[in-house]
C-alpha atoms as a PDB file:
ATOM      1  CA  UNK A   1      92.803  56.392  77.895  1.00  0.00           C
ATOM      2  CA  UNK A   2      93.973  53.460  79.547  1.00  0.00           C
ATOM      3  CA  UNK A   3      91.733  51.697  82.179  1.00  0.00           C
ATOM      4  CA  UNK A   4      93.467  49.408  85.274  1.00  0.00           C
ATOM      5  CA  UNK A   5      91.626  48.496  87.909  1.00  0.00           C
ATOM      6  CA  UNK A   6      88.488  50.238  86.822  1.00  0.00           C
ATOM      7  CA  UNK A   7      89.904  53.140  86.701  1.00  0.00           C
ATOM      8  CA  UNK A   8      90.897  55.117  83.398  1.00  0.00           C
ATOM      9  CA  UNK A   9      93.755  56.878  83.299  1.00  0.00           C
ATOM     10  CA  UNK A  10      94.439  59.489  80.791  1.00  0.00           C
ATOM     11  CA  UNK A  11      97.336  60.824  78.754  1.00  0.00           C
ATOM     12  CA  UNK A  12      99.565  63.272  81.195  1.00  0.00           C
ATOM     13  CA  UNK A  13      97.839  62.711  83.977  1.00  0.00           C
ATOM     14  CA  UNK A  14      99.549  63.778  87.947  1.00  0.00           C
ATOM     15  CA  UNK A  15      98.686  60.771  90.317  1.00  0.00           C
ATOM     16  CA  UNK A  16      99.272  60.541  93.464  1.00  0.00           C
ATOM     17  CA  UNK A  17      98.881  56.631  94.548  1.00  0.00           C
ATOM     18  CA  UNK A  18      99.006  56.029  98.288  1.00  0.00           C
ATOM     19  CA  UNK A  19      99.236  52.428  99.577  1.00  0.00           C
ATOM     20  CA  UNK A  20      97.466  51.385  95.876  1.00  0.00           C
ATOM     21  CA  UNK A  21      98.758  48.217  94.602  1.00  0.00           C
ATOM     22  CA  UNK A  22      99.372  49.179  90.778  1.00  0.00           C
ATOM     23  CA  UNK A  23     102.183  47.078  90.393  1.00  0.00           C
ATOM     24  CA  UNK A  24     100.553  44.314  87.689  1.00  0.00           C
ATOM     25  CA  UNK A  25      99.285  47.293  85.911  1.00  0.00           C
ATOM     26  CA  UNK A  26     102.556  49.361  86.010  1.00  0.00           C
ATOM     27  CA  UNK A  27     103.357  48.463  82.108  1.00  0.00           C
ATOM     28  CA  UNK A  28      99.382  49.789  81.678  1.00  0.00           C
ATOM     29  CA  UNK A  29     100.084  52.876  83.427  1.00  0.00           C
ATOM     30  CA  UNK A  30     103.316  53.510  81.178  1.00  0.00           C
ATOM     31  CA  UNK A  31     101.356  53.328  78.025  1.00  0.00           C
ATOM     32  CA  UNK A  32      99.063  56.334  79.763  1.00  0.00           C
ATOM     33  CA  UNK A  33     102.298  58.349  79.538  1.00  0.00           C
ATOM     34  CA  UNK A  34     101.733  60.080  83.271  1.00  0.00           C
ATOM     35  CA  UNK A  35     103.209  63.078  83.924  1.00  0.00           C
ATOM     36  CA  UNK A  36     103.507  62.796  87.324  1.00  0.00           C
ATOM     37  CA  UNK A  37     102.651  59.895  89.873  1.00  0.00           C
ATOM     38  CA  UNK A  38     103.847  59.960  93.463  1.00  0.00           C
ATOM     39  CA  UNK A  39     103.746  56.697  94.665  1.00  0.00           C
ATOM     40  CA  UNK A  40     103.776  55.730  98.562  1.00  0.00           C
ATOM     41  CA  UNK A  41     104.242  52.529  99.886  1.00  0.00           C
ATOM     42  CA  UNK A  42     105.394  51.279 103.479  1.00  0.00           C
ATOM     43  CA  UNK A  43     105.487  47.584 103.080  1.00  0.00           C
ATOM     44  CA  UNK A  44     108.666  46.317 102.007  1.00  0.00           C
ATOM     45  CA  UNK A  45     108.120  43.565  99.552  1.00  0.00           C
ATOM     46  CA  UNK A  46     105.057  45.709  97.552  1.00  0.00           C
ATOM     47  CA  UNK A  47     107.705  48.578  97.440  1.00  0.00           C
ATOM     48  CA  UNK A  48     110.588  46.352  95.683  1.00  0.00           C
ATOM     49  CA  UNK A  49     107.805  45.086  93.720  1.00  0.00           C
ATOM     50  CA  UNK A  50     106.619  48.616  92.660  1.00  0.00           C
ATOM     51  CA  UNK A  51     110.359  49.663  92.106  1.00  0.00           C
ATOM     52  CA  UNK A  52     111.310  46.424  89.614  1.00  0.00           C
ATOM     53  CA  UNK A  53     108.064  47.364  88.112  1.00  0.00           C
ATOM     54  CA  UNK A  54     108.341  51.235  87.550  1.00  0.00           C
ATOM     55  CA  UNK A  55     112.182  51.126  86.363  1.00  0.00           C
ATOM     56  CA  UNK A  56     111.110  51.897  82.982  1.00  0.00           C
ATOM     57  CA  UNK A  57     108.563  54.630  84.164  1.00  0.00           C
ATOM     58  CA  UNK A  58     111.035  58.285  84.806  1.00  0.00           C
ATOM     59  CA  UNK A  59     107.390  59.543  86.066  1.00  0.00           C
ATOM     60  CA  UNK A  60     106.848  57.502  89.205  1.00  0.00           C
ATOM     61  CA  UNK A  61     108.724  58.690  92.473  1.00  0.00           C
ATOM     62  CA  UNK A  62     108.631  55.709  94.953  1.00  0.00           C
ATOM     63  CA  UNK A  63     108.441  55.828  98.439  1.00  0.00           C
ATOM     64  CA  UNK A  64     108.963  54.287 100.958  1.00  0.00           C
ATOM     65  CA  UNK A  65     106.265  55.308 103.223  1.00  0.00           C
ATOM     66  CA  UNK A  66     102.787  55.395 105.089  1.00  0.00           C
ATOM     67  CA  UNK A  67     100.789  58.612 104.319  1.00  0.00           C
ATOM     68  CA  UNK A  68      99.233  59.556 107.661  1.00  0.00           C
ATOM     69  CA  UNK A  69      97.981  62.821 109.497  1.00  0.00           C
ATOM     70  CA  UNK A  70     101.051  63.519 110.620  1.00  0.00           C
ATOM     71  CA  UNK A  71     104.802  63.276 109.820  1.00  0.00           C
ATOM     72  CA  UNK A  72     106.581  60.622 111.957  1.00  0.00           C
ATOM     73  CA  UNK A  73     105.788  56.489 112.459  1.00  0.00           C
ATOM     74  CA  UNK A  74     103.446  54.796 113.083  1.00  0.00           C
ATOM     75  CA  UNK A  75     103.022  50.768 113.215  1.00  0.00           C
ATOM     76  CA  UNK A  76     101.904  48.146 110.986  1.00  0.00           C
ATOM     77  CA  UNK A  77     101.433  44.967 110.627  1.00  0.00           C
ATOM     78  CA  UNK A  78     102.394  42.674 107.796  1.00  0.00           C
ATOM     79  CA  UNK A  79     100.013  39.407 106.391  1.00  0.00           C
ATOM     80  CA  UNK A  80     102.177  38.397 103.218  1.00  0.00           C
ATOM     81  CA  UNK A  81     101.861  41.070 100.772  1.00  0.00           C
ATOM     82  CA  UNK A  82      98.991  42.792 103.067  1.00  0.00           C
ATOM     83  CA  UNK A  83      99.093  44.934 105.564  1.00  0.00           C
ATOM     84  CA  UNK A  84      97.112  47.281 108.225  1.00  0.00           C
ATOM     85  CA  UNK A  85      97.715  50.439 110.587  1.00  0.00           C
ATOM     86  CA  UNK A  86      97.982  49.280 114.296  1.00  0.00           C
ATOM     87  CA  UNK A  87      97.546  50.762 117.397  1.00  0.00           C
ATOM     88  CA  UNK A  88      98.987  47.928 119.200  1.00  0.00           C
ATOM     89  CA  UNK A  89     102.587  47.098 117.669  1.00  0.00           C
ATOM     90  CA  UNK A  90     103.971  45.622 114.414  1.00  0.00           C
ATOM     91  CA  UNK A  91     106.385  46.848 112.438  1.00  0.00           C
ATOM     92  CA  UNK A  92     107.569  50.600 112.884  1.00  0.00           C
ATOM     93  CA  UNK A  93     107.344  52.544 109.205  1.00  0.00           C
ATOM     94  CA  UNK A  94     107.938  55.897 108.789  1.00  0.00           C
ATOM     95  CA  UNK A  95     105.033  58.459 107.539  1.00  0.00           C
ATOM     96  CA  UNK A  96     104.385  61.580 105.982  1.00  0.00           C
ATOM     97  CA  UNK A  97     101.049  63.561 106.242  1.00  0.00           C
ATOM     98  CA  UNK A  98      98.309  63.791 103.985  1.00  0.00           C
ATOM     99  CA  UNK A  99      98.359  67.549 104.066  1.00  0.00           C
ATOM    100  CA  UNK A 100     101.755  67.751 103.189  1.00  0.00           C
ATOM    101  CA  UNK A 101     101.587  64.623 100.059  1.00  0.00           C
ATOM    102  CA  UNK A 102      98.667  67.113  98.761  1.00  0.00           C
ATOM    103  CA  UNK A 103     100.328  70.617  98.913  1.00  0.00           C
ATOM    104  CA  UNK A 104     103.998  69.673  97.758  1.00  0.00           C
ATOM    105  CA  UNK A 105     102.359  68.264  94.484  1.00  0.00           C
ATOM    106  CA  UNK A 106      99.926  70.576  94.066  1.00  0.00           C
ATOM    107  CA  UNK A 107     102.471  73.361  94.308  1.00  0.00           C
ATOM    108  CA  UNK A 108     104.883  71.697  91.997  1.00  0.00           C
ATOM    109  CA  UNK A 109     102.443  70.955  89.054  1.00  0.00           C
ATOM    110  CA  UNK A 110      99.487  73.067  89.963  1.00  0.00           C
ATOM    111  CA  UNK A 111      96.637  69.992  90.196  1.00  0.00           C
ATOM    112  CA  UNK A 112      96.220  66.845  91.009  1.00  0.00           C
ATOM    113  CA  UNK A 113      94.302  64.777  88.665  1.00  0.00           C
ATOM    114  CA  UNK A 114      93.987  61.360  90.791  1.00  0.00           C
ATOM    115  CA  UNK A 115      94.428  60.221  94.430  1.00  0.00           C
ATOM    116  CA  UNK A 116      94.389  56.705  95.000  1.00  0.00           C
ATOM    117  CA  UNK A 117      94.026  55.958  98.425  1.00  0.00           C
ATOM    118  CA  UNK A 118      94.207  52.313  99.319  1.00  0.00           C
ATOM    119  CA  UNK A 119      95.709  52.821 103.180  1.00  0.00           C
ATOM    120  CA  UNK A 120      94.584  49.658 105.376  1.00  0.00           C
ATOM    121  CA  UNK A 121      92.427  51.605 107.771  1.00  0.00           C
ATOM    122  CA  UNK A 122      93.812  55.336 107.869  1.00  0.00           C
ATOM    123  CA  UNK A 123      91.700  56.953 105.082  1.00  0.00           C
ATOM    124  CA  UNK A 124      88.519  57.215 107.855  1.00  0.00           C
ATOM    125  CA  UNK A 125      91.158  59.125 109.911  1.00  0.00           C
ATOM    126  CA  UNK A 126      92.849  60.805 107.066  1.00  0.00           C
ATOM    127  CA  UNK A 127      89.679  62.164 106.211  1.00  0.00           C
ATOM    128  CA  UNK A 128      87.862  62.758 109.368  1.00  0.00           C
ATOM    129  CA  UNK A 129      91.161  64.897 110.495  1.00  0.00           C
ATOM    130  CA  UNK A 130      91.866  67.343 107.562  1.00  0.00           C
ATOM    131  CA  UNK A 131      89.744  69.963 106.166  1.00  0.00           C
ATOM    132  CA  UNK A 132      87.616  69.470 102.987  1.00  0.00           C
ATOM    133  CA  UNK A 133      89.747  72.035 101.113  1.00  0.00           C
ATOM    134  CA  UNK A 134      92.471  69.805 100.984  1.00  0.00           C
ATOM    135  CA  UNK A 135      90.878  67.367  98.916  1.00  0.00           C
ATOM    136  CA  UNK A 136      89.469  69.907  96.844  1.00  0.00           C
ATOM    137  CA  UNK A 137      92.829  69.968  95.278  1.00  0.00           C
ATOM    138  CA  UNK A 138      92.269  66.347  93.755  1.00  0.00           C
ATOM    139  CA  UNK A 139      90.068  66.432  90.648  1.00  0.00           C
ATOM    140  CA  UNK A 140      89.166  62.481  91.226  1.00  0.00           C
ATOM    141  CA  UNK A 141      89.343  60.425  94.066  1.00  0.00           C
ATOM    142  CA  UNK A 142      89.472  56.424  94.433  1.00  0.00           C
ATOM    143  CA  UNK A 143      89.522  55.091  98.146  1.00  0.00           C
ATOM    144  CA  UNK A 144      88.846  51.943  98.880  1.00  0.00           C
ATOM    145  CA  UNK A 145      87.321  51.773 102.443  1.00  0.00           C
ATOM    146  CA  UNK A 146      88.601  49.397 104.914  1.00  0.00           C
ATOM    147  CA  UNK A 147      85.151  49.302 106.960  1.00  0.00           C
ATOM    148  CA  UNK A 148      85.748  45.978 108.294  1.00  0.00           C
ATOM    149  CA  UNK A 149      88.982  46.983 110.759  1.00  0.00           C
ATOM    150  CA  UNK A 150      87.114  47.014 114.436  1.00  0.00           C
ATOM    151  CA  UNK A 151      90.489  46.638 116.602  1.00  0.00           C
ATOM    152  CA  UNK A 152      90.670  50.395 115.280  1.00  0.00           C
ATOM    153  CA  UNK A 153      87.129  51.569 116.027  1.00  0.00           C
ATOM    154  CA  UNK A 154      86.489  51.652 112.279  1.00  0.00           C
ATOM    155  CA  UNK A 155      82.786  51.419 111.658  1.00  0.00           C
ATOM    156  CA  UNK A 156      80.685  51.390 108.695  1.00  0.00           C
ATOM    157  CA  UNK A 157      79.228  54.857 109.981  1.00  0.00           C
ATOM    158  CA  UNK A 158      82.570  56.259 109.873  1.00  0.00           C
ATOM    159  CA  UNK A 159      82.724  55.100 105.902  1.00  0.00           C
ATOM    160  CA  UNK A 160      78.987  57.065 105.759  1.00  0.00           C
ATOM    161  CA  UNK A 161      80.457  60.394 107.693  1.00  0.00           C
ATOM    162  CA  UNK A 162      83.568  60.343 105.954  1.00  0.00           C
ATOM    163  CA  UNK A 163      81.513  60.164 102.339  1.00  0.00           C
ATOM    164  CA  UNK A 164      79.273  62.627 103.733  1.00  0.00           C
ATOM    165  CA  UNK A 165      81.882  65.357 103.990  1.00  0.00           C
ATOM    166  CA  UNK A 166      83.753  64.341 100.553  1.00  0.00           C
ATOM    167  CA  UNK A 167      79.826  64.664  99.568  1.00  0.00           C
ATOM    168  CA  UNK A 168      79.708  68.205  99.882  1.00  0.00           C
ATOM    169  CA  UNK A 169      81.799  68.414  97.110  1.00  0.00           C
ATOM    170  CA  UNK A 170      82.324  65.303  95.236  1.00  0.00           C
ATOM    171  CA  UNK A 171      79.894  62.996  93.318  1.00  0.00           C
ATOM    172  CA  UNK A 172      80.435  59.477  94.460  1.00  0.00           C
ATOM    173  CA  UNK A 173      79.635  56.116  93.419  1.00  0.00           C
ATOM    174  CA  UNK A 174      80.213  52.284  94.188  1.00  0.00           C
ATOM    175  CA  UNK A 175      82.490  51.040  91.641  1.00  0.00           C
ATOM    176  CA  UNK A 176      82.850  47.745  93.451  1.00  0.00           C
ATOM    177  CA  UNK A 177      81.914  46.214  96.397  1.00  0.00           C
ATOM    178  CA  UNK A 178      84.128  43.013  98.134  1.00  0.00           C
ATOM    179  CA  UNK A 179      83.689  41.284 101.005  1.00  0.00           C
ATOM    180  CA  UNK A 180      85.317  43.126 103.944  1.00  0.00           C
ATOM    181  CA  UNK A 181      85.684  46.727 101.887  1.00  0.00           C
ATOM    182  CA  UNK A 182      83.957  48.741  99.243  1.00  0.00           C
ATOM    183  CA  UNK A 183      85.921  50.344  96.771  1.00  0.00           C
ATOM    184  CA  UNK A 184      84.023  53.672  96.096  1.00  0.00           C
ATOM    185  CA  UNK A 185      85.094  56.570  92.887  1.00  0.00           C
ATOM    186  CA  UNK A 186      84.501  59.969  93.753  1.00  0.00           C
ATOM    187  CA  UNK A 187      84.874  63.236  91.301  1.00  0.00           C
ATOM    188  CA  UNK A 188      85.097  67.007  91.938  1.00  0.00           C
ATOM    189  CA  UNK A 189      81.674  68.279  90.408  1.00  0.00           C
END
């Protein structure tokens, strides 16, 4: 068991990492010895970053892309090496849905140990917008909530609703809390 970012990963694990910035931990995650990790990033620089970084690492897939509800683009816009869904312009990136992240991994390993969700204001939506039995493919869950985003409508009462439904059938708790975000761990009971 290796642990990065609070989080321990164990041996053979199949992650799916969307918009998570694991790149300083990458060497970490290679002495978990992953079997799988699908990892999705639509901001240019982190992606070269994560690609330098996971060279060495046959069981990351990169790509180069927002996860979303839906397949298609969407816009965002870019702060240095952050960056957040807009509604109002940016840069166009291209996305893939949630659903379909989920289902094409689950049908080609058959679980999902992890999903790291770290998506600059689209988990409330990605949430709110697909059933429950989605995520009930995912055996542990690590979002970190982006509460503070109100050009987007995103309130701390969405966080509440959306950990209300994962609630029905996940345990959560705080693992951390930051300024502008809180960085929450949930698990399949």
């Amino acid at each position: 068991m290796i642990k990065i970012q609070d989080i321990e990963f164990d041996n053979g694990e199949v992650i799916i990492s969307v918009g998570f910035f694991l790149a300083p931990d990458f060497s970490l995650l290679k002495l978990s010895n992953p079997k799988y990790v699908e990892n999705y990033e639509p901001l240019y620089s982190a992606f070269v970053h994560h690609v330098k970084a996971t060279k060495n690492i046959p069981a990351v897939q990169n790509i180069q892309k927002a996860v979303s509800n839906e397949n298609g683009e969407c816009f965002l816009l870019e702060r240095g090496t952050k960056s957040s869904i807009s509604l109002e312009g940016g840069k166009k990136v291209a996305t893939v849905s949630m659903e379909s992240v989920i289902n094409n991994v689950y049908k080609k390993f058959g679980r999902i140990d992890k999903l790291l969700m770290n998506c600059e204001g689209s988990e409330i939506p990605i949430i709110d917008e697909n059933p429950l039995k989605l995520f009930l493919r995912c055996d542990k869950i690590f979002i970190q909530f982006h509460n503070f985003l109100p050009s987007l409508g995103v309130t701390n009462e969405d966080m509440y609703r959306c950990l209300a439904k994962l609630g029905r059938c996940f345990d959560y708790r705080l693992l951390s809390s930051y300024k502008y975000s809180k960085y929450l761990f949930m698990r399949y009971l």
